[in-house]
N, C-alpha and C. Protein backbone atom coordinates (compact mmCIF):
# COMPACT_ATOMS: atom_id res chain seq x y z
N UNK A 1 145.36 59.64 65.21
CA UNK A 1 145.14 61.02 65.57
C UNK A 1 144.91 61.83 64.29
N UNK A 2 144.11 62.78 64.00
CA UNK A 2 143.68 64.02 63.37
C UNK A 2 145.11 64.71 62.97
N UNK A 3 145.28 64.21 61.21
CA UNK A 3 146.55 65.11 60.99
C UNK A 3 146.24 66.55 61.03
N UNK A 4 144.94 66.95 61.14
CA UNK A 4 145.10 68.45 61.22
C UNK A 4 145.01 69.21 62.17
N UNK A 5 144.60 68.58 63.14
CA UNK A 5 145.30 68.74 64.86
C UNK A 5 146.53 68.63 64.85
N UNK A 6 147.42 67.96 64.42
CA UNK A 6 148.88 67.71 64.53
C UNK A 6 149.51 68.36 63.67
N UNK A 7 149.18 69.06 62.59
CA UNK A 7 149.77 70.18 61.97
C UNK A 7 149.29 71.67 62.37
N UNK A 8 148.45 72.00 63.23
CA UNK A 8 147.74 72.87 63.98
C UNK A 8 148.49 73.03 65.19
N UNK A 9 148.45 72.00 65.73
CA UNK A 9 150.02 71.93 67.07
C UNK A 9 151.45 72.25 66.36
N UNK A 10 151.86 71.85 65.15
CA UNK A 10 152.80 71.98 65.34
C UNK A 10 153.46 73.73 64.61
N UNK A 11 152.27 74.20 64.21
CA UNK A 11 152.43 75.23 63.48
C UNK A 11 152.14 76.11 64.45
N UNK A 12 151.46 75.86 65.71
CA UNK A 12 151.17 76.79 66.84
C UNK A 12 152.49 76.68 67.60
N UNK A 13 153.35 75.27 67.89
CA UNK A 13 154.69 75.37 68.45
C UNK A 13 156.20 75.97 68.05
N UNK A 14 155.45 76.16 66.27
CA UNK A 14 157.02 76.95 65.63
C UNK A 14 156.50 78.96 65.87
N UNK A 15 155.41 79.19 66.14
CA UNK A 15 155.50 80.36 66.00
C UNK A 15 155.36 80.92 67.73
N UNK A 16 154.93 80.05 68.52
CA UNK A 16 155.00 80.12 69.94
C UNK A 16 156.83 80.39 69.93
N UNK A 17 157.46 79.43 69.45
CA UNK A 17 159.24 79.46 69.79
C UNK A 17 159.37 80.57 68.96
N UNK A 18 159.58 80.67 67.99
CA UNK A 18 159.54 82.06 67.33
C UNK A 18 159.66 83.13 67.88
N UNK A 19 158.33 83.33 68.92
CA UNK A 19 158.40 84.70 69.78
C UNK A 19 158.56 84.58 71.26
N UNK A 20 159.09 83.39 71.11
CA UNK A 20 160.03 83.25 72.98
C UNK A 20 160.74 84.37 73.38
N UNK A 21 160.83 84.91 73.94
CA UNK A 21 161.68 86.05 74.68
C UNK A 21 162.89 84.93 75.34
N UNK A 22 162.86 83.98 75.82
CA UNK A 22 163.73 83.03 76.50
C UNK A 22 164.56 82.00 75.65
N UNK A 23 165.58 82.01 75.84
CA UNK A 23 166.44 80.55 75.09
C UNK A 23 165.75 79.55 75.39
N UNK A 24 165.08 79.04 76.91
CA UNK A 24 164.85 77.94 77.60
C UNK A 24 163.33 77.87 76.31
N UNK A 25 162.38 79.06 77.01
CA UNK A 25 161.17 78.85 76.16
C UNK A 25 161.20 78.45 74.31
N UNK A 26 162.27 79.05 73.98
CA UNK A 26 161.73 78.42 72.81
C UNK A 26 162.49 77.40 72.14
N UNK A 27 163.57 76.59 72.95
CA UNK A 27 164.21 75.47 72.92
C UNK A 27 162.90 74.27 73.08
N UNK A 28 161.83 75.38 74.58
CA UNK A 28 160.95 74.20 74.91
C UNK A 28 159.87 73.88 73.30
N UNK A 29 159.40 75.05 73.05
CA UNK A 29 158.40 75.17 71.56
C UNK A 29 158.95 74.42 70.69
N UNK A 30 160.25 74.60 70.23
CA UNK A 30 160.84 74.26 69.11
C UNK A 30 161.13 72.73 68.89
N UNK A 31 161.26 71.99 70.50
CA UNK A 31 161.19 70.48 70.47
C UNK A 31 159.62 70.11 70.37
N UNK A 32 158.86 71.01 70.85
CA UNK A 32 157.34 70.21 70.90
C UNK A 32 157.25 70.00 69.52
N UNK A 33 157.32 71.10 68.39
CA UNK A 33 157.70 71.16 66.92
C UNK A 33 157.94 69.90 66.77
N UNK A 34 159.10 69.78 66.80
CA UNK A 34 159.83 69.01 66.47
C UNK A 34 159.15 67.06 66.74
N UNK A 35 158.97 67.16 67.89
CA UNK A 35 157.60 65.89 68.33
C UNK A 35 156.54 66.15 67.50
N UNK A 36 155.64 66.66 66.85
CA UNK A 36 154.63 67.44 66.33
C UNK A 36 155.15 66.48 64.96
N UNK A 37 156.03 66.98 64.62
CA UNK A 37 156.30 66.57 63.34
C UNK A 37 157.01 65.26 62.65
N UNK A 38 157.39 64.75 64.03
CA UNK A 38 157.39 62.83 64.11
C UNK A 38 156.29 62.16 64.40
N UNK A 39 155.65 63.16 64.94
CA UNK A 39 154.07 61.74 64.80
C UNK A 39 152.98 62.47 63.35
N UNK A 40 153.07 63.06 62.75
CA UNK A 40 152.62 63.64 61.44
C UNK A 40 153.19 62.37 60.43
N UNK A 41 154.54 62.81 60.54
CA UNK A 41 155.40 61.18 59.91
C UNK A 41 154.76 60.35 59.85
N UNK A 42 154.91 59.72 60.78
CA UNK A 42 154.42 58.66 61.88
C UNK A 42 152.96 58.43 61.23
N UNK A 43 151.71 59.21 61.12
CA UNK A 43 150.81 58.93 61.17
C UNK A 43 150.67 58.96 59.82
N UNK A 44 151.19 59.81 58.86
CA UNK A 44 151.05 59.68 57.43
C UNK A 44 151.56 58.65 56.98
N UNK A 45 153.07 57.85 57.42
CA UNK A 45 153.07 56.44 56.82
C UNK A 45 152.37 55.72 57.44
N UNK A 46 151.50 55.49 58.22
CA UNK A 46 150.81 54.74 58.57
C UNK A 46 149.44 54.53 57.48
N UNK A 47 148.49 55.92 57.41
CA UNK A 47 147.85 56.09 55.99
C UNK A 47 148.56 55.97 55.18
N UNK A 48 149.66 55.63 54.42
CA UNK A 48 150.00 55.42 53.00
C UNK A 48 150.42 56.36 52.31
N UNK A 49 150.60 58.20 53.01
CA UNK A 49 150.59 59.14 52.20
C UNK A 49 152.19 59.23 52.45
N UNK A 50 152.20 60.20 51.44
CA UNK A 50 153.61 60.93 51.07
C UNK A 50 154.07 61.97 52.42
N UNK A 51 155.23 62.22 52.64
CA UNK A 51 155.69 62.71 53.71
C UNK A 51 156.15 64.39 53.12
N UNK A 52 155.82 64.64 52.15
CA UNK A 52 156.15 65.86 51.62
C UNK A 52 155.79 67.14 52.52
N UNK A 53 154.45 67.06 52.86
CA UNK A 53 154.48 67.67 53.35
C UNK A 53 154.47 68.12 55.13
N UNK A 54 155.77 67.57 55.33
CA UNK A 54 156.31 68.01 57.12
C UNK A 54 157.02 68.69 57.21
N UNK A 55 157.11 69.68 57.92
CA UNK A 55 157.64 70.77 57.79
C UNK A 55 158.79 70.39 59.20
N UNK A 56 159.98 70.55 59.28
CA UNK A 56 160.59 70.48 60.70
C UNK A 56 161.09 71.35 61.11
């Protein structure tokens, strides 16, 4: 997958939770984040790169 789709998702899911009005809603954002940023992992050790930059 396109790490910059997957840092695009996951930077759209921390500022979506961010401005949750709801506990539920941005518990929900903040795990998609959080998934977002295990397959970034995920896909950067797979290419060989450094994990520096994931943000969680």
């Amino acid at each position: 997958m396109d790490l910059n789709y997957l840092f695009h998702r996951q930077q759209v899911s921390m500022m979506m939770s961010a401005a949750a009005r709801g506990a539920e809603a941005r518990l929900a954002h903040a795990q998609l984040a959080s998934r977002y940023a295990t397959q970034i992992a995920t896909t950067q050790a797979r290419m060989g790169a450094d994990r520096l930059f994931v943000a969680a």
